[in-house]
PDB file of N, CA and C in Angstrom:
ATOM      1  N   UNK A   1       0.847  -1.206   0.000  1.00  0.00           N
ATOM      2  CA  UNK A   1       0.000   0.000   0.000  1.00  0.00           C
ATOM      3  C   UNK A   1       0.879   1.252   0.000  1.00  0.00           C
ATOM      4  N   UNK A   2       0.776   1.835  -0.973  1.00  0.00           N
ATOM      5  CA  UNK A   2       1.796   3.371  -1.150  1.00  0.00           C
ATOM      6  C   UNK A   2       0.978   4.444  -0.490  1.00  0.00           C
ATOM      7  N   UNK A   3       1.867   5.341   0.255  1.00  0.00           N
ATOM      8  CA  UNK A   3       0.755   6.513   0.974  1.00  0.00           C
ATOM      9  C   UNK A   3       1.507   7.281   0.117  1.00  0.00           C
ATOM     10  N   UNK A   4       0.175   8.504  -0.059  1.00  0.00           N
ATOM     11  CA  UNK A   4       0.343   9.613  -0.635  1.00  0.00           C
ATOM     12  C   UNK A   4       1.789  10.719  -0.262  1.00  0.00           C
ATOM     13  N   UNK A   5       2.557  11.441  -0.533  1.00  0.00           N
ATOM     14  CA  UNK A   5       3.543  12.092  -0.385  1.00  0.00           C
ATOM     15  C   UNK A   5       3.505  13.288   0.969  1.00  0.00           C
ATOM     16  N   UNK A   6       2.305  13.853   1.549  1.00  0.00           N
ATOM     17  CA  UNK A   6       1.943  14.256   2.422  1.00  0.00           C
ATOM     18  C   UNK A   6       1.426  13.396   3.330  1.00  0.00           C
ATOM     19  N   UNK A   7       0.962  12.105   3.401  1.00  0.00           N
ATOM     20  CA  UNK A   7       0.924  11.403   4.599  1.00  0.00           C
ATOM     21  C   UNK A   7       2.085  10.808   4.720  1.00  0.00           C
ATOM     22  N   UNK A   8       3.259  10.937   3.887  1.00  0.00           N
ATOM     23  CA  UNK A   8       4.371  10.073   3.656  1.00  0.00           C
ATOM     24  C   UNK A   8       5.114  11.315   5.003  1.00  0.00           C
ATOM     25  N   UNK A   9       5.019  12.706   5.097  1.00  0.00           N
ATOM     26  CA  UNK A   9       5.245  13.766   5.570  1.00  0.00           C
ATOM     27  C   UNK A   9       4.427  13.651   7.305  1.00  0.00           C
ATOM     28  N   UNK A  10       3.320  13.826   6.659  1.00  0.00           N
ATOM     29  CA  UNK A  10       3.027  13.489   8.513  1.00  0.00           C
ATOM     30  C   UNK A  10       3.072  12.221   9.470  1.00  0.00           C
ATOM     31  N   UNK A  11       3.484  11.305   9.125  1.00  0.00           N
ATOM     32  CA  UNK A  11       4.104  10.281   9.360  1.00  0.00           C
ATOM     33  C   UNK A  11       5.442  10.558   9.976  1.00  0.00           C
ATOM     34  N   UNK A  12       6.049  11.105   9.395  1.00  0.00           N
ATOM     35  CA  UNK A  12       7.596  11.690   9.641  1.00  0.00           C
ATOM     36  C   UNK A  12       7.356  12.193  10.718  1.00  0.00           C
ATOM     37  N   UNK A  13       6.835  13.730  10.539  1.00  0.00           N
ATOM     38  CA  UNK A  13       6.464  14.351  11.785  1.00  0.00           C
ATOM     39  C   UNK A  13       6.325  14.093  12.933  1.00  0.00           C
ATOM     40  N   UNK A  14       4.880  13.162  13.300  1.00  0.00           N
ATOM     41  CA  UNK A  14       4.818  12.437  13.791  1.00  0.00           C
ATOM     42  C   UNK A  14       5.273  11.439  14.576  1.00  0.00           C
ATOM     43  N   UNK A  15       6.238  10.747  14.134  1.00  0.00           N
ATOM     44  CA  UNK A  15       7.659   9.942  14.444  1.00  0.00           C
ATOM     45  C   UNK A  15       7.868  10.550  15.597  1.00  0.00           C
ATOM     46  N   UNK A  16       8.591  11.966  14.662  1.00  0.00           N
ATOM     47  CA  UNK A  16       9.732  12.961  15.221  1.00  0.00           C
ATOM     48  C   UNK A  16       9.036  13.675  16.442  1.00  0.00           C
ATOM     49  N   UNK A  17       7.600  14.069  16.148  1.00  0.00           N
ATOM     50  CA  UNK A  17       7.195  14.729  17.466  1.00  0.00           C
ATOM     51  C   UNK A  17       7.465  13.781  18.687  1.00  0.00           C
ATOM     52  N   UNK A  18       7.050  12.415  18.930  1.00  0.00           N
ATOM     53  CA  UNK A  18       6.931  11.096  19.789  1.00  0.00           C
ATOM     54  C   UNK A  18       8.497  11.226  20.193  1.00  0.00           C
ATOM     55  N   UNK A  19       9.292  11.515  19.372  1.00  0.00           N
ATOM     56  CA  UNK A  19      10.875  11.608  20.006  1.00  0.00           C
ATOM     57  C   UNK A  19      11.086  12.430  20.418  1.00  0.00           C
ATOM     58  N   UNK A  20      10.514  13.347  20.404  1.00  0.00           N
ATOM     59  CA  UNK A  20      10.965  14.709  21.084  1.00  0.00           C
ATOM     60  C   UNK A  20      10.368  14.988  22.341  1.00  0.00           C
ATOM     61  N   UNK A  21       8.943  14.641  22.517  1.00  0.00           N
ATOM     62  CA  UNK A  21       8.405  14.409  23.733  1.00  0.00           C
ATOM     63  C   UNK A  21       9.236  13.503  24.494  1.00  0.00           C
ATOM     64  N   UNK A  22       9.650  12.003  23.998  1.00  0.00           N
ATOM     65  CA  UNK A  22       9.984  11.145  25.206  1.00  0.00           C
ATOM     66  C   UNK A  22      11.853  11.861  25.289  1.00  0.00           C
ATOM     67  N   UNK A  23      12.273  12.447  24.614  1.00  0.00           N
ATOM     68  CA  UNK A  23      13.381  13.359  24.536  1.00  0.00           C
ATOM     69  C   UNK A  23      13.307  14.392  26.014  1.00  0.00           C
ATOM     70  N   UNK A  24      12.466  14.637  25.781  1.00  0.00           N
ATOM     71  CA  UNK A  24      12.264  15.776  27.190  1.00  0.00           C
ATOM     72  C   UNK A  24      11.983  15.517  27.902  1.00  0.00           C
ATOM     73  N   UNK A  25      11.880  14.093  28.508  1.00  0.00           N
ATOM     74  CA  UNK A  25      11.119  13.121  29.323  1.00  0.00           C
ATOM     75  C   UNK A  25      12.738  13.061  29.868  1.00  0.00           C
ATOM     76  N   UNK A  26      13.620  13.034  29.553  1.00  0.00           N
ATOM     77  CA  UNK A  26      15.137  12.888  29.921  1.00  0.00           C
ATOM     78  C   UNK A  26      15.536  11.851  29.668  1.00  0.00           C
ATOM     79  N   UNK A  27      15.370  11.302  28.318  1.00  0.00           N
ATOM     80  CA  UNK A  27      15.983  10.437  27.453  1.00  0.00           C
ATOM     81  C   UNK A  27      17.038  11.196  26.434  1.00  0.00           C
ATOM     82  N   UNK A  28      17.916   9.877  25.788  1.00  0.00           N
ATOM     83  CA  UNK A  28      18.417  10.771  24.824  1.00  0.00           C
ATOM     84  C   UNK A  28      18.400  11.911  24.044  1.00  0.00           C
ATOM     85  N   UNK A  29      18.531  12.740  24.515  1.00  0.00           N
ATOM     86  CA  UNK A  29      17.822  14.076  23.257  1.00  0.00           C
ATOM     87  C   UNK A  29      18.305  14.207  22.280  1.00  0.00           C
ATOM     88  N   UNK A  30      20.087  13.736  22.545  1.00  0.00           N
ATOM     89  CA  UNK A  30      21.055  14.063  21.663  1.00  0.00           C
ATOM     90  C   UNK A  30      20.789  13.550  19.816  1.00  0.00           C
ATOM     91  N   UNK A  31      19.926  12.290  20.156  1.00  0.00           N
ATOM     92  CA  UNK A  31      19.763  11.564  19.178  1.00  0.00           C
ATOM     93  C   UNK A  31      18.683  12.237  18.456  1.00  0.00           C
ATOM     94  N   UNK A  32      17.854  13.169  18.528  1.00  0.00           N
ATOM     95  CA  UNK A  32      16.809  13.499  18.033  1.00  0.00           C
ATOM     96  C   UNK A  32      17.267  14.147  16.477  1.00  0.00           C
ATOM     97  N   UNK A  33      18.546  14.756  16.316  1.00  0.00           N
ATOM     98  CA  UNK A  33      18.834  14.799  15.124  1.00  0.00           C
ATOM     99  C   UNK A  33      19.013  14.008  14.603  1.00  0.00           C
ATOM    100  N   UNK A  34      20.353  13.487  14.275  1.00  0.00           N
ATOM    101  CA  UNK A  34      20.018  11.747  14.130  1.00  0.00           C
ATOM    102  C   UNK A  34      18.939  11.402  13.405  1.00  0.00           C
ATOM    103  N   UNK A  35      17.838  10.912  14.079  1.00  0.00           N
ATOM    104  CA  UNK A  35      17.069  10.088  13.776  1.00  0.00           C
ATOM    105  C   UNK A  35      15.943  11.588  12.970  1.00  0.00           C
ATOM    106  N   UNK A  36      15.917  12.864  12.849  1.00  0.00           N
ATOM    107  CA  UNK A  36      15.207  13.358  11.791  1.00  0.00           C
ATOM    108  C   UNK A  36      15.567  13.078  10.574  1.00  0.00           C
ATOM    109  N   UNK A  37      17.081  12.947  10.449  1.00  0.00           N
ATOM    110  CA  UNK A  37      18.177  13.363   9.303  1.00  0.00           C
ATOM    111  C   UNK A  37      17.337  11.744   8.397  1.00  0.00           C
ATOM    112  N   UNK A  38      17.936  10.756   9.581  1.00  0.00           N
ATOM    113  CA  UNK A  38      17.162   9.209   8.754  1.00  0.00           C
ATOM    114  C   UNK A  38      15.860   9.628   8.258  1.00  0.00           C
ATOM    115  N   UNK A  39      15.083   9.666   8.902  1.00  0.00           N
ATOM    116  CA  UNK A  39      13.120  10.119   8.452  1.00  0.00           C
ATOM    117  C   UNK A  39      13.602  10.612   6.871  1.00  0.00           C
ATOM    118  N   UNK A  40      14.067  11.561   6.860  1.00  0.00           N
ATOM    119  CA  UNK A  40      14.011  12.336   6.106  1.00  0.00           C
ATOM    120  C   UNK A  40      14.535  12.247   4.831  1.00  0.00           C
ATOM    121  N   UNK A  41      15.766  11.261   5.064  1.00  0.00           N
ATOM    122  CA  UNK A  41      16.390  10.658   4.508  1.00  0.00           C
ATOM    123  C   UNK A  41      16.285   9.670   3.759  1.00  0.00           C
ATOM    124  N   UNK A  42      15.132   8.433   4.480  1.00  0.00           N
ATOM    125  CA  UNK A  42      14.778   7.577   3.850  1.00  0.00           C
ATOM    126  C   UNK A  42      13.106   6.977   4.119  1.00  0.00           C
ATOM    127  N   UNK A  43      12.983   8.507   4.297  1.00  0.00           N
ATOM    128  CA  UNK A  43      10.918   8.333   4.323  1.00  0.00           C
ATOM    129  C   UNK A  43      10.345   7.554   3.100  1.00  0.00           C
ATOM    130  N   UNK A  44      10.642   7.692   2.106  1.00  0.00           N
ATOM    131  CA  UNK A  44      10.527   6.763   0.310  1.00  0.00           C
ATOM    132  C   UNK A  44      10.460   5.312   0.792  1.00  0.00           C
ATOM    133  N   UNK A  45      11.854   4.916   1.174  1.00  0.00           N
ATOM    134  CA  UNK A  45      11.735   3.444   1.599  1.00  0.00           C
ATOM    135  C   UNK A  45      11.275   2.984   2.622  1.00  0.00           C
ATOM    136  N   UNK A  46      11.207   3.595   3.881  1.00  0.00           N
ATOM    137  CA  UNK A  46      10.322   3.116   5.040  1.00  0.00           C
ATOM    138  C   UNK A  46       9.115   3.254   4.634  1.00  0.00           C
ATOM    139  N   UNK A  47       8.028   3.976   3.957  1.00  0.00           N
ATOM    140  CA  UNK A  47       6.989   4.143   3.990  1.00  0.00           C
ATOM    141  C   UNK A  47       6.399   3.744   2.977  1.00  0.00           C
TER     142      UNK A  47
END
């Protein structure tokens, strides 16, 4: 099932918001770039 290019986008988001919350929770934060750069990087093939 292929999602459209904007749910391909809030998906991402999404992700990234969930990391950033448990980020401020006083988990890794450091990683939160990181892991946008991947999303972003390879949203096409994950999704």
């Amino acid at each position: 099932m292929m999602a459209s290019f904007s749910e391909q986008r809030a998906a991402v988001k999404f992700c990234f918001l969930i990391g950033v919350k448990r980020g401020m929770k006083g988990r890794r934060f450091d990683n939160i770039e990181e892991v946008k750069e991947k999303n972003e990087g390879g949203a096409v093939r994950h999704f």
